[in-house]
Protein backbone atom coordinates (compact mmCIF):
# COMPACT_ATOMS: atom_id res chain seq x y z
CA UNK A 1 27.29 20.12 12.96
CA UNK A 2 28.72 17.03 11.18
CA UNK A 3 30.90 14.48 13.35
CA UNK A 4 34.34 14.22 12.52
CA UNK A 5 34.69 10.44 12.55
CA UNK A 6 33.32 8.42 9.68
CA UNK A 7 30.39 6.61 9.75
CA UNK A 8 30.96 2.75 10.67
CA UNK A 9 29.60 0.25 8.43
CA UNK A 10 28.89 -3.00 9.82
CA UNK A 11 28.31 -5.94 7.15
CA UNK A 12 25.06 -7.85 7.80
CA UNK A 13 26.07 -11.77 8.64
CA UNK A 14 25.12 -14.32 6.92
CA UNK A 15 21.99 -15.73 9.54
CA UNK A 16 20.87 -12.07 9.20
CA UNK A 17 20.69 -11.94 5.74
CA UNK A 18 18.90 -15.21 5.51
CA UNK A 19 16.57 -14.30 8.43
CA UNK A 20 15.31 -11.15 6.22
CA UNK A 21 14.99 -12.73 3.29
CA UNK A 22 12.79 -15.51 5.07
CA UNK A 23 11.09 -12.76 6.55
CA UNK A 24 10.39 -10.77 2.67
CA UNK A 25 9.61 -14.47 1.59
CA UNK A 26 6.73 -14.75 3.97
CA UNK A 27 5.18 -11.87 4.26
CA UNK A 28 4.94 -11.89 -0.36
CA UNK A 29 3.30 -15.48 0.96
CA UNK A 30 0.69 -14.06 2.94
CA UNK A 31 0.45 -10.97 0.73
CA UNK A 32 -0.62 -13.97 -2.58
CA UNK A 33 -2.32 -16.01 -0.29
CA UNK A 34 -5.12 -12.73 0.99
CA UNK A 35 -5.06 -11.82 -2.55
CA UNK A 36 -6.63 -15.28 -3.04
CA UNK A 37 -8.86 -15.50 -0.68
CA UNK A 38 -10.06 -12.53 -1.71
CA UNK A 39 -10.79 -13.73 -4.82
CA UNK A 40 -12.30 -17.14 -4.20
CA UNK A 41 -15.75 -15.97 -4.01
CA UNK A 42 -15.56 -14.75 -7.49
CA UNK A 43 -14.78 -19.21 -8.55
CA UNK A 44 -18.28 -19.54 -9.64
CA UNK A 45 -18.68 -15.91 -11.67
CA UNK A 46 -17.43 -16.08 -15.55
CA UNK A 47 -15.84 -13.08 -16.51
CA UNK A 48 -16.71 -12.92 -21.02
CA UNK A 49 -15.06 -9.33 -20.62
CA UNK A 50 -13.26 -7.18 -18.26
CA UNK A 51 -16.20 -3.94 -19.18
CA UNK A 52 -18.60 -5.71 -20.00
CA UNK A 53 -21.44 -6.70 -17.62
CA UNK A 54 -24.65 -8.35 -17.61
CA UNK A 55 -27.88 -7.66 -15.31
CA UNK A 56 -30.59 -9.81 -14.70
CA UNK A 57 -33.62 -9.11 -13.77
CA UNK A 58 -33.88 -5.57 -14.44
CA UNK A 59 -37.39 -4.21 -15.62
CA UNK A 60 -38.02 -3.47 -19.41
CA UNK A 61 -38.58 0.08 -18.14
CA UNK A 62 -35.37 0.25 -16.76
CA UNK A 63 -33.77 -1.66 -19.29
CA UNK A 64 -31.96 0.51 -22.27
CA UNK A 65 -30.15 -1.64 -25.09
CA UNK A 66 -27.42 0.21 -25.10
């Protein structure tokens, strides 16, 4: 089921290599750069902690101190 004849390994050139690694290089680029736009609209929130969160304007009903 196997061939008999080895398999042939062909070494990548040198405009190849560079051309992938440009490629890895930009799409990590546009990976960071969605990641921040994603985030942008969160400039003018302050985070005090990561679980903890305050409402306002919640009713007193509503509202439980703990």
């Amino acid at each position: 089921p196997y061939p008999e004849d080895p398999a042939v390994y062909k070494p990548l050139s040198q405009e190849e290599l560079q051309r992938i690694k440009n490629e890895k290089k930009q799409k990590q680029n546009e990976r960071k750069q969605k990641i921040t736009e994603n985030r942008k609209h969160l400039s003018s929130v302050r985070v005090v902690q990561r679980n903890l969160v305050f409402v306002v304007g919640l009713s007193q009903r509503l509202a439980d101190p703990e």
